[in-house]
Protein backbone atom coordinates (compact mmCIF):
# COMPACT_ATOMS: atom_id res chain seq x y z
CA UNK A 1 75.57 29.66 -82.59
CA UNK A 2 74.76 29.32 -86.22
CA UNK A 3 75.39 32.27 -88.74
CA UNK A 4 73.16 34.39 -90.07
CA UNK A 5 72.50 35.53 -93.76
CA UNK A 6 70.31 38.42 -94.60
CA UNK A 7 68.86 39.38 -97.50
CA UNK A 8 67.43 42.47 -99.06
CA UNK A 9 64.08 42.43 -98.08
CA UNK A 10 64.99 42.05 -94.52
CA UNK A 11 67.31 45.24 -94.92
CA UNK A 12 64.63 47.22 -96.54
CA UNK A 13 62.19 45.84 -94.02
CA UNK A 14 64.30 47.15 -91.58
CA UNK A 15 65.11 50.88 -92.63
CA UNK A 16 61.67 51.52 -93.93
CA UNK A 17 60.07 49.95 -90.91
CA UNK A 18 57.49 47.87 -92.55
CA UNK A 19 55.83 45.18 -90.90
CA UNK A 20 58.01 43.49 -88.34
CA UNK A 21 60.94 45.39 -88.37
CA UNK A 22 61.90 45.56 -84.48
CA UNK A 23 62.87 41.98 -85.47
CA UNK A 24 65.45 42.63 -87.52
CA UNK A 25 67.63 44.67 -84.66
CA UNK A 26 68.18 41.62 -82.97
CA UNK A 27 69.19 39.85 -85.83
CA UNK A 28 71.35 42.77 -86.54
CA UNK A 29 73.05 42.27 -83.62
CA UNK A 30 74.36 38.77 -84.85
CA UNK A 31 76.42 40.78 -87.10
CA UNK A 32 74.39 38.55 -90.15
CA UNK A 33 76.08 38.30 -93.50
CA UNK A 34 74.50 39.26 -96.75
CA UNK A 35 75.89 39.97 -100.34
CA UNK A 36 77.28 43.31 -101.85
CA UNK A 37 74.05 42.61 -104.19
CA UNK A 38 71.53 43.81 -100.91
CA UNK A 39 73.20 47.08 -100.52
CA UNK A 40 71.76 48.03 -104.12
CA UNK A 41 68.88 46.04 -103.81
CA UNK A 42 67.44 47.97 -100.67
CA UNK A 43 68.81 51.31 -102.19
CA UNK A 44 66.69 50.70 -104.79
CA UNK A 45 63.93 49.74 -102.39
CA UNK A 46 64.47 53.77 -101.23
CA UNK A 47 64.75 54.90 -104.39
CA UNK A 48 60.91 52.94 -105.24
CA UNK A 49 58.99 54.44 -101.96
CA UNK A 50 60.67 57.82 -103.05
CA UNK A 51 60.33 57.78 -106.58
CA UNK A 52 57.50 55.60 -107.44
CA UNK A 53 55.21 55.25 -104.28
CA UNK A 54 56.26 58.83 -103.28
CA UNK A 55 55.60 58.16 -99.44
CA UNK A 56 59.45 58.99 -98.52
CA UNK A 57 60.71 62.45 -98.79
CA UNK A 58 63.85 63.01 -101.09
CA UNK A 59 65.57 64.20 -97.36
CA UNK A 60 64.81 60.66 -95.66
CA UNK A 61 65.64 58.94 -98.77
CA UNK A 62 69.23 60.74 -98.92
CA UNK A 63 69.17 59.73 -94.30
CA UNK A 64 67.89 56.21 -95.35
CA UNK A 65 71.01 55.42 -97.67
CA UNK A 66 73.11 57.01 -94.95
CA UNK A 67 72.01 54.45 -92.31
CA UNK A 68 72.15 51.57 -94.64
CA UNK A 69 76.13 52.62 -95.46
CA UNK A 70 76.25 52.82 -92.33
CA UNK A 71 75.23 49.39 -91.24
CA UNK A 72 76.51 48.25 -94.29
CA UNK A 73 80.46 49.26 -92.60
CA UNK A 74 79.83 48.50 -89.13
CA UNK A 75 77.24 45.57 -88.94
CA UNK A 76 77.38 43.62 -91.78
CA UNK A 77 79.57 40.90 -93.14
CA UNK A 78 79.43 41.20 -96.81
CA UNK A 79 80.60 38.80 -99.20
CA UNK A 80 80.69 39.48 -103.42
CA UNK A 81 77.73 37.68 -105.38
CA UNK A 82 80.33 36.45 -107.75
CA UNK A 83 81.03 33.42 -105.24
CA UNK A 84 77.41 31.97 -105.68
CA UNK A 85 76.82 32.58 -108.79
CA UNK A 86 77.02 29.38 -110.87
CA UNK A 87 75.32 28.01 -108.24
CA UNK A 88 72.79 30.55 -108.14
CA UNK A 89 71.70 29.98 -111.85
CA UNK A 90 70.94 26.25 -111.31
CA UNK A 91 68.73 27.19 -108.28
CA UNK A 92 67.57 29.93 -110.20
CA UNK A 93 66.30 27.94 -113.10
CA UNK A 94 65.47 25.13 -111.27
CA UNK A 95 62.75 26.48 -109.02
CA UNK A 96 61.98 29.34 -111.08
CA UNK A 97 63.44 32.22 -109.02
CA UNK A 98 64.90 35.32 -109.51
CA UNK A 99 69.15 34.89 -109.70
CA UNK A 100 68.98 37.67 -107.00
CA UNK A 101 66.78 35.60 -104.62
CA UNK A 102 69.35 32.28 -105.30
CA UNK A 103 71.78 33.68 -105.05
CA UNK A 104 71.23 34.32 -101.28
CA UNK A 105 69.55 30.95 -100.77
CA UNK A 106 73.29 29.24 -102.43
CA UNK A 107 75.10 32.10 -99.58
CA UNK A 108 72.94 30.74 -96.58
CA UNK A 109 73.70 27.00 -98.24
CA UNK A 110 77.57 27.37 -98.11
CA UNK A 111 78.01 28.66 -94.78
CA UNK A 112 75.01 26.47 -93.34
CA UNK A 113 73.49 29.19 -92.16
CA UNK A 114 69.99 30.30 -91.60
CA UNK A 115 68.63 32.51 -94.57
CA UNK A 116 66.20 35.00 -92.88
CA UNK A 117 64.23 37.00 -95.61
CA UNK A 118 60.95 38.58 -95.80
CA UNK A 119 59.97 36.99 -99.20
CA UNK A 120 57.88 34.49 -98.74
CA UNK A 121 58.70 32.33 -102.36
CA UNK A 122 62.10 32.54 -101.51
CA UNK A 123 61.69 31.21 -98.38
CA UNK A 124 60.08 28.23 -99.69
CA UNK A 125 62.60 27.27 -102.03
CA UNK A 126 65.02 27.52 -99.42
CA UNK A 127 63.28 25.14 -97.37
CA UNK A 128 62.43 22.73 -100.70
CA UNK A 129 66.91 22.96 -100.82
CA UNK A 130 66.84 22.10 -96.93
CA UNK A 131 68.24 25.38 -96.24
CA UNK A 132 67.50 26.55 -92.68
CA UNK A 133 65.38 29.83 -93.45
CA UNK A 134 63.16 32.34 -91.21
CA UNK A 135 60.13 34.31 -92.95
CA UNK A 136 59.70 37.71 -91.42
């Protein structure tokens, strides 16, 4: 079975149940990998529906980040950002992207795995690279 790699979006899809998060459990259950880089990502994704959009309650924020540590230790296989990054850039500049979205594109490259995001432009230049990817 191929591997999975997750990235933020998917994570923040996930714990703030937007749109189509019931899919993510399964995906979850594939024990997917992501980057150290997603954890913060998505916390700040809590922090922006707390602090910003004001829709979450400081209490479910504070639950929220609890969950996400907690899938974080006993779901997730995370890898440091440092081993895609020169990659990363050249993807990054190339297409136009954010470093943060290449850099999980490069991760889903390396381990030919399938990149499942909810980000639609990142999803595209994964496919334009070849990458296997899923849009949520």
């Amino acid at each position: 079975m191929t591997e999975i790699v997750i990235d933020s979006s998917v994570l923040a899809k996930f714990l703030l149940k937007e749109g189509g998060w019931e899919k993510v459990i399964g995906i979850l259950h594939r024990r997917p990998y992501t980057l150290d880089l997603a954890i913060k990502e998505t916390a700040n994704a809590i922090w922006r529906r707390t602090r910003l959009l004001g829709d979450i309650s400081e209490e479910k924020a504070v639950i929220l980040l609890n969950d996400l540590l907690s899938i974080r230790d006993l779901i997730l296989k995370i890898e440091s950002q440092e081993l895609y990054m020169r990659q990363a850039l050249k993807i990054a500049l190339q297409y136009k992207i954010t470093i943060y979205d290449a850099l999980f594109i490069t991760q889903a490259c390396r381990k030919k795995a399938t990149l499942v995001t909810a980000d639609r432009g990142q999803n595209l230049v994964a496919s334009k690279l070849r990458v296997n990817a899923v849009l949520l």
